[in-house]
C-alpha atoms as a PDB file:
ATOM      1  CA  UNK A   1     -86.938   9.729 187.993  1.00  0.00           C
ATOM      2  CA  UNK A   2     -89.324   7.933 189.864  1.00  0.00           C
ATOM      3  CA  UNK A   3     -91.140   3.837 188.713  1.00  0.00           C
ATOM      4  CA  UNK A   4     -93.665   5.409 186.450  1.00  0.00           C
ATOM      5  CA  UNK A   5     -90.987   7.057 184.478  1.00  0.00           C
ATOM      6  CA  UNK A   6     -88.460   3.588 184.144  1.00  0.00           C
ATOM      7  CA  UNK A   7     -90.927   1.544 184.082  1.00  0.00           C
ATOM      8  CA  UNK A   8     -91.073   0.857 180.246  1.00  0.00           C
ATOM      9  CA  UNK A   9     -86.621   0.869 180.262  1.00  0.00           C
ATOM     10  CA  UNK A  10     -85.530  -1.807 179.470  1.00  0.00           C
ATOM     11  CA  UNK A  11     -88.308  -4.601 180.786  1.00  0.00           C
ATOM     12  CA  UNK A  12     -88.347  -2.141 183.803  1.00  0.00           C
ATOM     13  CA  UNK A  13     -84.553  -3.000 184.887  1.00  0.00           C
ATOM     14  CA  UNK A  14     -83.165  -0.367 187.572  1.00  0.00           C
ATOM     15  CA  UNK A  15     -79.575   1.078 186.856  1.00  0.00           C
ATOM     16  CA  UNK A  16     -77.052   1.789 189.225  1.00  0.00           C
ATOM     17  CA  UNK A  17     -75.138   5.294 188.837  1.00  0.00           C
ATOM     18  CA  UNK A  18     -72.279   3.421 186.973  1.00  0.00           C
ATOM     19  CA  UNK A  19     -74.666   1.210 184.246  1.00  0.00           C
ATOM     20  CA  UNK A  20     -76.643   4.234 183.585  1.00  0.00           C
ATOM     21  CA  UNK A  21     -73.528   6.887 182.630  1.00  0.00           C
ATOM     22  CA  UNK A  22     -72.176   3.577 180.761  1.00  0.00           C
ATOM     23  CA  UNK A  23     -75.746   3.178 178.877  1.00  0.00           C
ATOM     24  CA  UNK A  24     -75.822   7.320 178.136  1.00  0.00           C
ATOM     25  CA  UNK A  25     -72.268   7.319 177.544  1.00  0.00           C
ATOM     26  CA  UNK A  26     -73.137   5.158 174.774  1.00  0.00           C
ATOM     27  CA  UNK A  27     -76.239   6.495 173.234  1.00  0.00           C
ATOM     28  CA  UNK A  28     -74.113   9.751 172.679  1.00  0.00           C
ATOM     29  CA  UNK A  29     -71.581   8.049 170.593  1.00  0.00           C
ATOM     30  CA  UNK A  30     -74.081   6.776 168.219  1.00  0.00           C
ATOM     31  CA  UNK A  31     -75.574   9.734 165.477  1.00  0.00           C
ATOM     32  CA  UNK A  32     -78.065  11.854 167.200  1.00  0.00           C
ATOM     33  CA  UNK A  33     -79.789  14.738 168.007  1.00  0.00           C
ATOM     34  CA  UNK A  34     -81.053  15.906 171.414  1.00  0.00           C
ATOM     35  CA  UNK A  35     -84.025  18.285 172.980  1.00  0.00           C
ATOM     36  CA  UNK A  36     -84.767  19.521 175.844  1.00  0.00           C
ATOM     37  CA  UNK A  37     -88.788  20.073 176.319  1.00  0.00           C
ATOM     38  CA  UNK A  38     -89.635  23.392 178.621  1.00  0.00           C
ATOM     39  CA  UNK A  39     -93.226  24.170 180.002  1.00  0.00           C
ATOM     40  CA  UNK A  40     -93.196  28.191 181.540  1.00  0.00           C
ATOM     41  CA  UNK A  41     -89.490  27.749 182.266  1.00  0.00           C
ATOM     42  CA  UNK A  42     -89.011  24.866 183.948  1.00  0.00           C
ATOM     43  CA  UNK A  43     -87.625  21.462 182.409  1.00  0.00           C
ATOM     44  CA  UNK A  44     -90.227  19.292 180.973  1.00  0.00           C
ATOM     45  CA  UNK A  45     -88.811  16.411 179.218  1.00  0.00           C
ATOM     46  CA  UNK A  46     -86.161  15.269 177.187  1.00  0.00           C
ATOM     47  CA  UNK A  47     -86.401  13.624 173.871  1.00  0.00           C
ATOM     48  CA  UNK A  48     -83.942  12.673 170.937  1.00  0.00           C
ATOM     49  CA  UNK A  49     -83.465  11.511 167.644  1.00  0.00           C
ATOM     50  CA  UNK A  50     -80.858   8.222 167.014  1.00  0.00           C
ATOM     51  CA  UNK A  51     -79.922   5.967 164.230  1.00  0.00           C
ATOM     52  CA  UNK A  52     -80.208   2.274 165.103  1.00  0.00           C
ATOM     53  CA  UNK A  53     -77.818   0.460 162.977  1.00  0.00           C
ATOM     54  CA  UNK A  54     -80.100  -2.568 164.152  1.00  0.00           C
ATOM     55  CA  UNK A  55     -83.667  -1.152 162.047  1.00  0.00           C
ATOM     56  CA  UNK A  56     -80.589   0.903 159.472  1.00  0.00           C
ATOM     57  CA  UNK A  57     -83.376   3.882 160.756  1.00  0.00           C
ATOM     58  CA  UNK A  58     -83.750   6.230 162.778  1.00  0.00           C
ATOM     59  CA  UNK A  59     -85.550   6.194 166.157  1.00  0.00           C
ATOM     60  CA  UNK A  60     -87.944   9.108 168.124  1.00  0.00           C
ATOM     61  CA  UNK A  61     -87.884   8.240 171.904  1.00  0.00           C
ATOM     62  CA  UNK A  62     -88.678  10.764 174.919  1.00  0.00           C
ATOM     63  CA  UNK A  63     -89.503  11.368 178.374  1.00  0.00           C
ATOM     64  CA  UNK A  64     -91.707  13.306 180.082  1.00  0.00           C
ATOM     65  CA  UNK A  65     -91.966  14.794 183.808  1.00  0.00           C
ATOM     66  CA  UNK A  66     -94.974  13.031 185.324  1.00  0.00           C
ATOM     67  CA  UNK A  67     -96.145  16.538 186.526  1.00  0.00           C
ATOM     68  CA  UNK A  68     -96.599  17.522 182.743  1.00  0.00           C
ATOM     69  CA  UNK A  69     -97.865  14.671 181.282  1.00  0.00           C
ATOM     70  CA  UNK A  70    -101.274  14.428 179.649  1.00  0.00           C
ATOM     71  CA  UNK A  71    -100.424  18.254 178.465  1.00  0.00           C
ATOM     72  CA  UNK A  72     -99.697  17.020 175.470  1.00  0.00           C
ATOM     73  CA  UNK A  73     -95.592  17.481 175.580  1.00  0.00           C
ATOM     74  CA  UNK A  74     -95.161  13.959 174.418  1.00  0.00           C
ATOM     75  CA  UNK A  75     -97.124  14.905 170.981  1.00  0.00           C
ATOM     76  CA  UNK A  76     -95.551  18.781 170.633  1.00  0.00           C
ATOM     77  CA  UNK A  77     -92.104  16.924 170.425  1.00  0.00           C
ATOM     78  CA  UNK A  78     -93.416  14.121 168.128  1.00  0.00           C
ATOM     79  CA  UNK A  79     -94.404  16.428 165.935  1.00  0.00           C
ATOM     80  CA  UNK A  80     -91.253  18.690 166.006  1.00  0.00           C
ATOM     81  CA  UNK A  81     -88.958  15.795 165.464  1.00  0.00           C
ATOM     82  CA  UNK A  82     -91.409  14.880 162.297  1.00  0.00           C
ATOM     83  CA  UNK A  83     -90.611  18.189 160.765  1.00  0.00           C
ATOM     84  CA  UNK A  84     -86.783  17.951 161.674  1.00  0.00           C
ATOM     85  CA  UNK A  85     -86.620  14.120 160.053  1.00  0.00           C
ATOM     86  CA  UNK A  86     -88.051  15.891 157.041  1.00  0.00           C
ATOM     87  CA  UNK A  87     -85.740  19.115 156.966  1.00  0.00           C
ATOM     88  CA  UNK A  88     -82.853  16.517 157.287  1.00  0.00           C
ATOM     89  CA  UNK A  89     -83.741  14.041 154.679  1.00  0.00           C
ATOM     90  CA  UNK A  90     -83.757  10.914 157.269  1.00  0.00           C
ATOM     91  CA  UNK A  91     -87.138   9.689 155.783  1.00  0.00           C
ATOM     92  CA  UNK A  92     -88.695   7.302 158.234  1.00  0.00           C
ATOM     93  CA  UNK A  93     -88.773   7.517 161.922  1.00  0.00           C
ATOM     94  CA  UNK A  94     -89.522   4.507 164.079  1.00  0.00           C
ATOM     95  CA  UNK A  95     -90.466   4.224 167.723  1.00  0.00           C
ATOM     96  CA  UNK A  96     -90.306   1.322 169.867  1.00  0.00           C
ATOM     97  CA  UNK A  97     -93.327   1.162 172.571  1.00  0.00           C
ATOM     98  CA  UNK A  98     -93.501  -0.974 175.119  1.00  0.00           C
ATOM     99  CA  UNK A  99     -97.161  -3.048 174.562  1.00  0.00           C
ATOM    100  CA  UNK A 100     -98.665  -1.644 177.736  1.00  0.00           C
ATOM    101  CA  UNK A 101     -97.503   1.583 177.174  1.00  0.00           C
ATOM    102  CA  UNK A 102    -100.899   3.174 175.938  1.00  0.00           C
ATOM    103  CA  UNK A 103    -100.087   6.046 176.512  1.00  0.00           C
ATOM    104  CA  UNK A 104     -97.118   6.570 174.104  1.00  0.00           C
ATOM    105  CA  UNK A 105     -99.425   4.213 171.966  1.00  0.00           C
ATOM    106  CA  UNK A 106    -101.896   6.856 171.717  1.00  0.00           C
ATOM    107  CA  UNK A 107     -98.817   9.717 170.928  1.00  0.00           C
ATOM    108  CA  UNK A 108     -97.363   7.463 168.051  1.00  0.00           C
ATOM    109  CA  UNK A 109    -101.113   6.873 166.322  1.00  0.00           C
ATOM    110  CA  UNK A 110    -101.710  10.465 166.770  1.00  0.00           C
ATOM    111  CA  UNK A 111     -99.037  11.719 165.207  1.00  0.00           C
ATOM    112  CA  UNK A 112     -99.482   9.431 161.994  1.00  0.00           C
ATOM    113  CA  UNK A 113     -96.764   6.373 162.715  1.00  0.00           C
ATOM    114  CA  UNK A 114     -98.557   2.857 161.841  1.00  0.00           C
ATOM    115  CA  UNK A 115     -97.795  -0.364 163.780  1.00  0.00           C
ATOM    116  CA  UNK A 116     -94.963  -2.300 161.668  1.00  0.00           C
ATOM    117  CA  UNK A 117     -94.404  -6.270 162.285  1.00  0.00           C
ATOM    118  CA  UNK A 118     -91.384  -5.778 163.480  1.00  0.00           C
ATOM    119  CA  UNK A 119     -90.284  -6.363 167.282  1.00  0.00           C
ATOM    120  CA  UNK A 120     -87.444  -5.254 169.250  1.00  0.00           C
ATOM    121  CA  UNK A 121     -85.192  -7.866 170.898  1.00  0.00           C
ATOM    122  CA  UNK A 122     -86.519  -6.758 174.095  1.00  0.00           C
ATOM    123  CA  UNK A 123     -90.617  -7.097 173.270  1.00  0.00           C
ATOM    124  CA  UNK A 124     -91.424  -3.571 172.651  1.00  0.00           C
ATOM    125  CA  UNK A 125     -93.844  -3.041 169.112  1.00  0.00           C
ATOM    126  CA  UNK A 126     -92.073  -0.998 166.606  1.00  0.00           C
ATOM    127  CA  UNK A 127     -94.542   1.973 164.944  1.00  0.00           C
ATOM    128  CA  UNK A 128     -93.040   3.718 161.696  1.00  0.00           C
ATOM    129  CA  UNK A 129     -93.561   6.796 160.221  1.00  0.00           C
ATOM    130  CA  UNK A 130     -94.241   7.727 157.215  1.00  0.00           C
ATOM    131  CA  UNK A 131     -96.960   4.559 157.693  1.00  0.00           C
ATOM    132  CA  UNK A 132     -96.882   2.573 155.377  1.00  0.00           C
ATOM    133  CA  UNK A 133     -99.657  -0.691 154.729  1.00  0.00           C
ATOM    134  CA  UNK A 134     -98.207  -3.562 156.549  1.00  0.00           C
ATOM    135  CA  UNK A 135     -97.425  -6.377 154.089  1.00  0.00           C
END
C-alpha cells in the first residue's frame, strides 16, 4: 500500500509489520463485518463494517486500490453497506474522514451521511447516516 493509500491512517503514522498485525489483530476482535471489493476479477478494495464502543455506533470505513479509484468503488460499497445496516437493524452508520480527505468527503455526501459535530480523538470529522439536522 503505497503514501496515498496511508496517508489519512492514523495522522499518516507508518506501521511496522508487528504494530500493524497488532492493530488488525484487534479490529477483528471487535463486532464486524468484512468485504472484499472486485473490479473484472482482480481485488479492488476492502471495506468493513465495526461497532465503536467509543460513538455506541457503528462505523463504514474502506480502501480502495489507487488504480480503481475515481470508478466509483468507494460509493458501490457505501451504498451496499447502507442496505446491509438496514437488513441488520444497526440504524445509523458513521464515518470518520480525515478533513482533507475530499475525496471520501464527496463519497459520504453522496451517499446521504450529513456532517455531525462530533470529532474523533485523532481530528478526523465524523458524517452520520441516516442525517439527521445538526442541533
Amino acid at each position: 500500500m503505497g503514501e496515498s493509500q496511508t496517508r489519512f491512517w492514523e495522522d499518516g503514522r507508518s506501521h511496522d509489520r508487528q504494530s500493524a498485525t497488532e492493530m488488525l489483530g484487534a479490529y477483528f476482535l471487535l463486532p464486524s463485518h468484512h468485504w472484499i471489493m472486485f473490479w473484472s476479477g482482480d481485488v479492488a478494495g476492502y471495506g468493513h463494517v465495526l461497532r465503536s464502543d467509543y460513538l455506541g455506533a457503528w462505523i463504514v470505513s474502506y480502501l480502495v486500490h489507487p488504480k480503481f479509484q475515481g470508478q466509483g468503488m468507494a460509493t458501490a460499497f457505501v451504498e451496499e453497506a447502507k442496505r446491509f445496516a438496514e437488513t441488520e437493524g444497526m440504524g445509523s452508520l458513521y464515518a470518520s474522514i480525515h478533513p482533507e480527505n475530499v475525496a471520501s468527503i464527496r463519497v459520504a455526501e453522496r451517499s446521504g451521511f450529513q456532517l455531525t459535530e462530533q470529532r474523533t480523538n485523532s481530528g478526523d470529522r465524523l458524517y452520520r447516516w441516516p442525517s439527521q439536522p445538526l442541533a
